[in-house]
N, C-alpha and C. Protein backbone atom coordinates (compact mmCIF):
# COMPACT_ATOMS: atom_id res chain seq x y z
N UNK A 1 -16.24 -11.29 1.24
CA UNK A 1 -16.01 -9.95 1.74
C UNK A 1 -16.80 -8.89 0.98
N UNK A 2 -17.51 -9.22 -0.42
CA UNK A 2 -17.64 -8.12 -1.09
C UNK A 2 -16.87 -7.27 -1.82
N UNK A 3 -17.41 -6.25 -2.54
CA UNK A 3 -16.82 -5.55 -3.17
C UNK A 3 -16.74 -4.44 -2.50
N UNK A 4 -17.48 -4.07 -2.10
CA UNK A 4 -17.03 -2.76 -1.17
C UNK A 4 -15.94 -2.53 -0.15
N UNK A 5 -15.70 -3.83 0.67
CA UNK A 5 -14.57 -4.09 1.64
C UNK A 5 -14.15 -5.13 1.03
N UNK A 6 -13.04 -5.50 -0.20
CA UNK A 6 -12.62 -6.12 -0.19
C UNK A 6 -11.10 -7.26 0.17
N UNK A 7 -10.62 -5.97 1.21
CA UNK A 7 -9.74 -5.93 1.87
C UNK A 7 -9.92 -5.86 3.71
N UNK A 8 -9.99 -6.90 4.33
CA UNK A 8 -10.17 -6.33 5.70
C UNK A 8 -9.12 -6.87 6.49
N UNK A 9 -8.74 -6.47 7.97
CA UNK A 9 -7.84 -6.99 8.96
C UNK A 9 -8.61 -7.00 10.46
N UNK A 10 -8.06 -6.89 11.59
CA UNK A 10 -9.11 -7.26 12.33
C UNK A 10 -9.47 -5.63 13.30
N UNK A 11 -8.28 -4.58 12.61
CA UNK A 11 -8.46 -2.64 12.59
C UNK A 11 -8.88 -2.18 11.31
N UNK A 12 -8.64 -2.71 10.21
CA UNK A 12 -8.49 -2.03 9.04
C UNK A 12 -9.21 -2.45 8.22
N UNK A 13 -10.20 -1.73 7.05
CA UNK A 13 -10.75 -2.23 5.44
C UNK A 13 -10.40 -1.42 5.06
N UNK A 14 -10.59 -1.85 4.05
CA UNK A 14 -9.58 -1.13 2.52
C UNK A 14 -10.96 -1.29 1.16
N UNK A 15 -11.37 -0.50 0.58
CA UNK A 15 -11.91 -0.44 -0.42
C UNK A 15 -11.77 0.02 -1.72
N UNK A 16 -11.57 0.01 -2.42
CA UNK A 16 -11.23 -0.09 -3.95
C UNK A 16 -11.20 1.82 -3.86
N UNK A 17 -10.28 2.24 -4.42
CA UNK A 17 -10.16 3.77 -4.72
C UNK A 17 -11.26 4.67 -5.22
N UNK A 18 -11.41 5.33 -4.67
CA UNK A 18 -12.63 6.26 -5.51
C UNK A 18 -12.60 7.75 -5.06
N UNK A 19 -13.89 8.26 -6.11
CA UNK A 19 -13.47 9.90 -5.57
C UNK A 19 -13.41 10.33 -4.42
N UNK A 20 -14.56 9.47 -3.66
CA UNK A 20 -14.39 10.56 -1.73
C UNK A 20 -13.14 10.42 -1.56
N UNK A 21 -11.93 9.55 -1.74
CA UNK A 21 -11.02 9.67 -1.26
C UNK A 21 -9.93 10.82 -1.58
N UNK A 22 -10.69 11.81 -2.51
CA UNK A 22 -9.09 13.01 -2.73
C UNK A 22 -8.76 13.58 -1.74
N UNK A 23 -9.68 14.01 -0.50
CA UNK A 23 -9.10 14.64 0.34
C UNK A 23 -8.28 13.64 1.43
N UNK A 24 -8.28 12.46 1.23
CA UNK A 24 -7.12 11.66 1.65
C UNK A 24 -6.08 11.65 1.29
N UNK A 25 -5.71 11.04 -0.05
CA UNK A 25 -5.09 11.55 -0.84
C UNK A 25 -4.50 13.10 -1.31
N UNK A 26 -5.28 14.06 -1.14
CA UNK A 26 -4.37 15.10 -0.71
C UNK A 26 -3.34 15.82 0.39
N UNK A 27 -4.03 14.95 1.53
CA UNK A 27 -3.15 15.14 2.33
C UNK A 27 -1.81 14.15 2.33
N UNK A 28 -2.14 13.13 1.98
CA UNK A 28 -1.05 11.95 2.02
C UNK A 28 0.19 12.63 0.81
N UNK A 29 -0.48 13.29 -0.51
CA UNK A 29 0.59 13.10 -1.64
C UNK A 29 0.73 14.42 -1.97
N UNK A 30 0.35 15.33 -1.43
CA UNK A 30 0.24 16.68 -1.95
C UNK A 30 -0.46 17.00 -3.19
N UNK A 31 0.31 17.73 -3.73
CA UNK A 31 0.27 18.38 -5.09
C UNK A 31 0.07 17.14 -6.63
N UNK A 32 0.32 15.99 -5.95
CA UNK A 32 -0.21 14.99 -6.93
C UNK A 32 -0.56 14.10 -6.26
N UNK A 33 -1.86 14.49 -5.06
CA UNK A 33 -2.75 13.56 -4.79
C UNK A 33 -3.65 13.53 -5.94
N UNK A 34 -4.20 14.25 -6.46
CA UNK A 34 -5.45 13.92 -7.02
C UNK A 34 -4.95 13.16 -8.61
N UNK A 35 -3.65 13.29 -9.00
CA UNK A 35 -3.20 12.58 -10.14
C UNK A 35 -2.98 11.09 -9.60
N UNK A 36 -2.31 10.61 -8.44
CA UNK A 36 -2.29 9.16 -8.01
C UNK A 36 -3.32 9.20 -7.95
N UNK A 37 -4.56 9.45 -7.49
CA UNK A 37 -5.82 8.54 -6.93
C UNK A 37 -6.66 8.35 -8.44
N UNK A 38 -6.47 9.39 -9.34
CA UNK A 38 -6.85 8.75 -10.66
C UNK A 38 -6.43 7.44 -11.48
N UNK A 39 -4.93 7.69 -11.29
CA UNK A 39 -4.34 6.54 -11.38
C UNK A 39 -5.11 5.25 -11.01
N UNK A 40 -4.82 5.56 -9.51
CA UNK A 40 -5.40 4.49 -8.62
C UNK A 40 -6.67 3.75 -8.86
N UNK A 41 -7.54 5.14 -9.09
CA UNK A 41 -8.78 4.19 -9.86
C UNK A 41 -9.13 3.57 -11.16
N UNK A 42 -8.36 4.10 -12.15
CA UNK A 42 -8.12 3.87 -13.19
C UNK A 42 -7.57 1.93 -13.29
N UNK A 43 -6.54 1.84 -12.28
CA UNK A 43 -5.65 1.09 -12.54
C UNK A 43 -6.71 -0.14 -11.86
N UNK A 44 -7.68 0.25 -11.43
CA UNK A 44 -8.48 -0.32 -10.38
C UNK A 44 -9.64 -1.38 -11.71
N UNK A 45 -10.19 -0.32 -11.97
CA UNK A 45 -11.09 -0.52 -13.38
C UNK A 45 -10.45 -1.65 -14.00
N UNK A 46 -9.09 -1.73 -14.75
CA UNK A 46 -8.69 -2.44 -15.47
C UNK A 46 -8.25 -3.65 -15.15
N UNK A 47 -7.70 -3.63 -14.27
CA UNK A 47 -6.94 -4.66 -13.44
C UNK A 47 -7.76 -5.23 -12.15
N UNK A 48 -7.59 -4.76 -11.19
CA UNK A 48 -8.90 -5.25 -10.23
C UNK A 48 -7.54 -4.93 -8.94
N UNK A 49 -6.60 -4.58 -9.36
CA UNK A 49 -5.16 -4.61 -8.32
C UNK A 49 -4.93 -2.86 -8.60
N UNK A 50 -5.17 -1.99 -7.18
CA UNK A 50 -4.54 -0.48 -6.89
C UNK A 50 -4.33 -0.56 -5.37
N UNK A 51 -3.97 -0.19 -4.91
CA UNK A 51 -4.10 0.29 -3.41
C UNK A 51 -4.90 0.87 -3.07
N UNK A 52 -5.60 -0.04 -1.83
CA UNK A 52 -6.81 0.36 -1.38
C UNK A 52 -7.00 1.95 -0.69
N UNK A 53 -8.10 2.22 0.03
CA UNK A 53 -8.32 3.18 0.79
C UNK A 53 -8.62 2.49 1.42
N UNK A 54 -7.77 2.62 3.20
CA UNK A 54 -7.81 2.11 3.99
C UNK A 54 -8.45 3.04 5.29
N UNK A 55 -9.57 2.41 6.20
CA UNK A 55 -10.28 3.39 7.11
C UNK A 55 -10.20 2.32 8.56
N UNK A 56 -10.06 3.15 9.79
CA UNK A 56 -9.76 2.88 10.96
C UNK A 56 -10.96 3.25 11.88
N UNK A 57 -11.68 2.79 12.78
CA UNK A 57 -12.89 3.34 13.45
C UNK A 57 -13.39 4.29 12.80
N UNK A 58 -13.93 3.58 11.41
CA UNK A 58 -14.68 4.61 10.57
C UNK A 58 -14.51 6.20 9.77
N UNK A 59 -12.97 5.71 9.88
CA UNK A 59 -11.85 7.06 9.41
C UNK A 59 -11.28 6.51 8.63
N UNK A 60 -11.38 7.26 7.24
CA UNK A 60 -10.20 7.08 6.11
C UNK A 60 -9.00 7.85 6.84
N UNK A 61 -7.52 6.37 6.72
CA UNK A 61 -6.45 6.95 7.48
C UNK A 61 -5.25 6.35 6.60
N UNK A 62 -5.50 5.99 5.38
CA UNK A 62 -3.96 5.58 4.94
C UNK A 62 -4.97 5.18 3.37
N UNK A 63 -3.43 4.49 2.92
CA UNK A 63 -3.73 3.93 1.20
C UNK A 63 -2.41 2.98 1.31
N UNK A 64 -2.99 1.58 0.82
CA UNK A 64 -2.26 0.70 0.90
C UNK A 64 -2.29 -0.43 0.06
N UNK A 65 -1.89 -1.56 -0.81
CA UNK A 65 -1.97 -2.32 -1.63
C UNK A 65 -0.42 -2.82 -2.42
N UNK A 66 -1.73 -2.85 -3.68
CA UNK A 66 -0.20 -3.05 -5.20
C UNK A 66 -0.30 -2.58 -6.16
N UNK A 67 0.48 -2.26 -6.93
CA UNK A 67 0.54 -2.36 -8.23
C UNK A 67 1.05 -3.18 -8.58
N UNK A 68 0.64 -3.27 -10.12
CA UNK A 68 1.70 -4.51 -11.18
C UNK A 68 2.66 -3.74 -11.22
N UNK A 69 3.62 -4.82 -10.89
CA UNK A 69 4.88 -4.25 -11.15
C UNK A 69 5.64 -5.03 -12.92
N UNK A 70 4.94 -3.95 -13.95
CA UNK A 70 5.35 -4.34 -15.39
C UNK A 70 6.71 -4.29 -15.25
N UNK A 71 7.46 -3.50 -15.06
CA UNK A 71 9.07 -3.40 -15.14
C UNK A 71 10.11 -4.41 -14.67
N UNK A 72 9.18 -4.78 -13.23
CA UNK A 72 9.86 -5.45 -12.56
C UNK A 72 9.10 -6.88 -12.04
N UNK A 73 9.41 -7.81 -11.23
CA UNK A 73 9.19 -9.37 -11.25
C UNK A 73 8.22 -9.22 -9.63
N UNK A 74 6.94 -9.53 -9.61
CA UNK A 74 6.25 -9.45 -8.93
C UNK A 74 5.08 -8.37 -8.82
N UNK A 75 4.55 -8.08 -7.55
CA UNK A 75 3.54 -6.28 -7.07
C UNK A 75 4.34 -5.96 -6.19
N UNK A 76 4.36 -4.70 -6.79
CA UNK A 76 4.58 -3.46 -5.92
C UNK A 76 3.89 -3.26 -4.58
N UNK A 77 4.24 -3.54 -2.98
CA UNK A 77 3.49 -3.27 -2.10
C UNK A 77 3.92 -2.23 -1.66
N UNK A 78 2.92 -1.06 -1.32
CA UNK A 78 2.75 0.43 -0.56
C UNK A 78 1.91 0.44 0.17
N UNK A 79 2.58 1.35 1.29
CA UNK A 79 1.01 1.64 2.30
C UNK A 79 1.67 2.97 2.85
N UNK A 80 0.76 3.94 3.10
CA UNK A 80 1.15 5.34 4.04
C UNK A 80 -0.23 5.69 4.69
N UNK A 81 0.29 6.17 5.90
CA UNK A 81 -1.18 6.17 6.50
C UNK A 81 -0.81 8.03 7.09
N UNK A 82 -2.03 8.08 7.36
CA UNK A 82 -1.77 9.56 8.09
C UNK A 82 -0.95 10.00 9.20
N UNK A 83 0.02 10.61 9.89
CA UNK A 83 0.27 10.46 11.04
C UNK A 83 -0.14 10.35 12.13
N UNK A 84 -1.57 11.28 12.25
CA UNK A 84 -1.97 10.84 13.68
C UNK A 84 -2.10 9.40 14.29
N UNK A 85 -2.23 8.30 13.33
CA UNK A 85 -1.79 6.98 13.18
C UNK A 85 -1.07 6.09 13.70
N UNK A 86 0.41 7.00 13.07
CA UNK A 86 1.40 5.79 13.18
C UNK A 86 2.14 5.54 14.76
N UNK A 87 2.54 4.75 14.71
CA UNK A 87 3.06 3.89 15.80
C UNK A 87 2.35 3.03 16.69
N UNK A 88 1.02 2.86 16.01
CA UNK A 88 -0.23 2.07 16.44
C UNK A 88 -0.32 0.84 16.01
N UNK A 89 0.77 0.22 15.01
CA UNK A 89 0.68 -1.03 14.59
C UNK A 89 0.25 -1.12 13.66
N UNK A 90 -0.96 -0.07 13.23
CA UNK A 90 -1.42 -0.42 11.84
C UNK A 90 -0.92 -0.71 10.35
N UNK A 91 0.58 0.15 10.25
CA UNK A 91 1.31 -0.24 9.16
C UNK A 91 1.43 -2.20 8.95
N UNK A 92 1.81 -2.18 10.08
CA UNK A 92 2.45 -3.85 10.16
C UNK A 92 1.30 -4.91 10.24
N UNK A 93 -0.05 -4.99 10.78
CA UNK A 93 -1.46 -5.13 10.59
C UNK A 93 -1.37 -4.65 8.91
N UNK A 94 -1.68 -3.94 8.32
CA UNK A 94 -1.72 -4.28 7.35
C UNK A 94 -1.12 -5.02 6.71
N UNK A 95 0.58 -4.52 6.54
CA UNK A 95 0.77 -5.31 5.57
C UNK A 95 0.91 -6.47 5.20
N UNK A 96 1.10 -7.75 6.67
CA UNK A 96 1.19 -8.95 6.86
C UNK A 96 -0.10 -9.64 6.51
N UNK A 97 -1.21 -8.61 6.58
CA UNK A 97 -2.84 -9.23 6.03
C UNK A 97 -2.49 -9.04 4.04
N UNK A 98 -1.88 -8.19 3.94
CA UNK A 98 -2.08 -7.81 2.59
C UNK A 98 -1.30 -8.85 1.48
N UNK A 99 -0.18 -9.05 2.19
CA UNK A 99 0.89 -10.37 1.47
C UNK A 99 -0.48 -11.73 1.47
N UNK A 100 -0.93 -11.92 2.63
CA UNK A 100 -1.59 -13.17 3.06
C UNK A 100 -2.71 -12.99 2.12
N UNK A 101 -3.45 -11.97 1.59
CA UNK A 101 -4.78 -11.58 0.78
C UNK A 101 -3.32 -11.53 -0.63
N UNK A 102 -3.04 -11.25 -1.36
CA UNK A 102 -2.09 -11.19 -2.33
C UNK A 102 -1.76 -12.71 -2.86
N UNK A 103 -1.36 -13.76 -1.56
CA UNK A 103 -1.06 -15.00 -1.70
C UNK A 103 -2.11 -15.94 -2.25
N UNK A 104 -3.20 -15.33 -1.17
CA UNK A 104 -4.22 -16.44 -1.59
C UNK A 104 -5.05 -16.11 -2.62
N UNK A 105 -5.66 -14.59 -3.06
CA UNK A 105 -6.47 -14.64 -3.96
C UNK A 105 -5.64 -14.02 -5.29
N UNK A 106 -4.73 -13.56 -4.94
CA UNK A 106 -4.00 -12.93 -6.67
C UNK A 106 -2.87 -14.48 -6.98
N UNK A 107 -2.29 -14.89 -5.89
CA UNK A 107 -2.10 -15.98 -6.43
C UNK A 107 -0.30 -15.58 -6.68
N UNK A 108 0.31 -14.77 -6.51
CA UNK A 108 1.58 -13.93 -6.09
C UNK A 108 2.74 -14.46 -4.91
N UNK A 109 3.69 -14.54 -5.56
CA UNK A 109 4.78 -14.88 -4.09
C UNK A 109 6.01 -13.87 -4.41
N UNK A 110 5.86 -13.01 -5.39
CA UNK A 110 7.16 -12.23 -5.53
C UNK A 110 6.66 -10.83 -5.09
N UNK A 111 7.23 -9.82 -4.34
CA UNK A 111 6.74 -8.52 -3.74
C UNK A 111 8.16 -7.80 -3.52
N UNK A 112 7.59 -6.79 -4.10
CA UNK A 112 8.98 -5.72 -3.79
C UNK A 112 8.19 -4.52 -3.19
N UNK A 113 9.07 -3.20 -2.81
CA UNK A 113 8.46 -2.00 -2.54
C UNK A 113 9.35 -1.40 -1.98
N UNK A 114 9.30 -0.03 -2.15
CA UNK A 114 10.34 1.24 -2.04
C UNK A 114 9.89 1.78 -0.62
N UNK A 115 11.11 2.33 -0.18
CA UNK A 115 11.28 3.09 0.60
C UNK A 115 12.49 4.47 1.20
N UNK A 116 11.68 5.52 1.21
CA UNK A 116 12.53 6.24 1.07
C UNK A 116 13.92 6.64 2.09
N UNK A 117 15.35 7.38 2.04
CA UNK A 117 16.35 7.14 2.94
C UNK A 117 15.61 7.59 4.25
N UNK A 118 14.64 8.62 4.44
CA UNK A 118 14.42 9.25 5.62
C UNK A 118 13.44 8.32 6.18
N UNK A 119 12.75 7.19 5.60
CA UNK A 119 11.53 6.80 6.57
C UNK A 119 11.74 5.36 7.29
N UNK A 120 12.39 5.28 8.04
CA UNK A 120 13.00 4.36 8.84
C UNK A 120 12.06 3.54 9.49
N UNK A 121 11.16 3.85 9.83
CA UNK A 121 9.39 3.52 9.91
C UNK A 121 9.20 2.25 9.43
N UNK A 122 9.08 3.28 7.95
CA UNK A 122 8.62 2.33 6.85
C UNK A 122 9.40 1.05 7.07
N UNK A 123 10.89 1.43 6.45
CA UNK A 123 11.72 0.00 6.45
C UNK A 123 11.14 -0.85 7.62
N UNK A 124 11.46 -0.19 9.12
CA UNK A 124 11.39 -1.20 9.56
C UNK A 124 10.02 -2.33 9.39
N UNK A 125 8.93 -1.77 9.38
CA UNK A 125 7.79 -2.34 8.94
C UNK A 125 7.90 -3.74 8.17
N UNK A 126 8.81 -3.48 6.43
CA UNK A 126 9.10 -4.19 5.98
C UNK A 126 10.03 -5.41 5.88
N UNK A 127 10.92 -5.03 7.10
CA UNK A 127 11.50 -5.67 7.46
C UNK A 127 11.06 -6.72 8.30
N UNK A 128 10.47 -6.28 8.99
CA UNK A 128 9.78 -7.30 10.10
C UNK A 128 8.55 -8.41 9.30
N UNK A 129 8.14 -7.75 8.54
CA UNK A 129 7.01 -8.73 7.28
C UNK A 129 8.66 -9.95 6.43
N UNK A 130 9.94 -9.47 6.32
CA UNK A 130 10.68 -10.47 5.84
C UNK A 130 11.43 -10.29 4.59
N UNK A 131 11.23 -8.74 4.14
CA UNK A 131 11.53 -8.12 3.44
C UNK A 131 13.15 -7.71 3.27
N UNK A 132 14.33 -7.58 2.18
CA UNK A 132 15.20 -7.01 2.61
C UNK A 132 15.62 -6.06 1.79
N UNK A 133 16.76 -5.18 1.82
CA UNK A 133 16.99 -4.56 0.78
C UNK A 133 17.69 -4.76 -0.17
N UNK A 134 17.32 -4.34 -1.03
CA UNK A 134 18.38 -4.54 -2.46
C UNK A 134 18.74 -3.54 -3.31
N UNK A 135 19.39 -2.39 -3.23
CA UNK A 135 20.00 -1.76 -3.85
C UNK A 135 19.28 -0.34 -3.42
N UNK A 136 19.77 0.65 -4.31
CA UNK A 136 19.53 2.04 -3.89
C UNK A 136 18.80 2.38 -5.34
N UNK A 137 17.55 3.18 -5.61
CA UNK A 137 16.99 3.85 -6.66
C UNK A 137 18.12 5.27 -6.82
N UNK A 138 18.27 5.49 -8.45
CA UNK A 138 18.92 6.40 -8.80
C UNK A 138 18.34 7.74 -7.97
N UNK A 139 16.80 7.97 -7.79
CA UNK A 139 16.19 8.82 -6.60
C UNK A 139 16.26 8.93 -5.89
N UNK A 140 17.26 7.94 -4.93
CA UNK A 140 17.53 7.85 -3.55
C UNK A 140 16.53 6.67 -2.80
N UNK A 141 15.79 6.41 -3.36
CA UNK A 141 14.69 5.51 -2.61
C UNK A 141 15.45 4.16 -2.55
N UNK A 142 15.20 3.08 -1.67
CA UNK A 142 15.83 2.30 -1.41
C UNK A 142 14.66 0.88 -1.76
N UNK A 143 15.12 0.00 -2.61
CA UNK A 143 14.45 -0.82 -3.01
C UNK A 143 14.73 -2.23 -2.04
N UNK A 144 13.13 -2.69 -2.02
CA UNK A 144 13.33 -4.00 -0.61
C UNK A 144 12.45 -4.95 -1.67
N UNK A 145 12.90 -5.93 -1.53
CA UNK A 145 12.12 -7.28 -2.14
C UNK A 145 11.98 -8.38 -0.97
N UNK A 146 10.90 -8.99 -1.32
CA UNK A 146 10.23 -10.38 -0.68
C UNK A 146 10.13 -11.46 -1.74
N UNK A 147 10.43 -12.99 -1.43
CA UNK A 147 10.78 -13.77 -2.48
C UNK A 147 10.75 -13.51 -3.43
């Protein structure tokens, strides 16, 4: 696949975080987009594992991947895409490619990832990948694990 797309599906690539992406990232995170996407690349550099930047008919339209999850037993999987987007399948296209890319080249079978009480979306997404929930974050976010 390369390094440049090293993430693809048969709508979506995903490429390793970088600067063109703040104005993605600003719209997606607000006021600490441009602190996640440092992160993001940062975490990218060291590790070779951030959430990608993900682009749709040649449109950056979401950010999606892992983190290490140090705290906890497995990666962290996230994805948010822009709205004009959603309800197009692409959440669920991704993330069923992303477990399957996770499995085979990181070599991973444990996956968790948050979701918040209002985004029902989301859950369901994760749900349907096989995901369930497990408990409530003191923040309100609702924590879902996969084996």
């Amino acid at each position: 696949m390369g390094d440049r797309y090293p993430f693809q599906t048969i709508r979506l690539s995903g490429r390793p975080p970088g600067p063109l992406a703040v104005g993605l990232y600003d719209s997606l995170f607000g006021d600490r987009g441009k602190s996640d996407l440092e992160r993001d690349m940062q975490d990218w550099r060291r590790h070779r594992i951030a959430p990608w930047t993900l682009a749709h008919a040649g449109h950056d339209i979401g950010v999606g991947g892992f983190r290490i999850g140090f705290g906890d037993d497995g990666l962290e999987v996230l994805f948010h895409f822009v709205p004009e987007v959603w309800g197009q399948g692409l959440a669920s296209e991704f993330l069923i490619s992303a477990l399957d890319h996770a499995r085979g080249q990181l070599l991973e079978e444990r996956f968790f990832g948050y979701v918040t009480e209002t985004s029902e979306r989301s859950r369901r997404v994760m749900e349907k990948a096989g995901f369930k929930a497990d408990g409530t974050q003191p923040d309100g976010r609702l924590l879902m694990r996969l084996g």
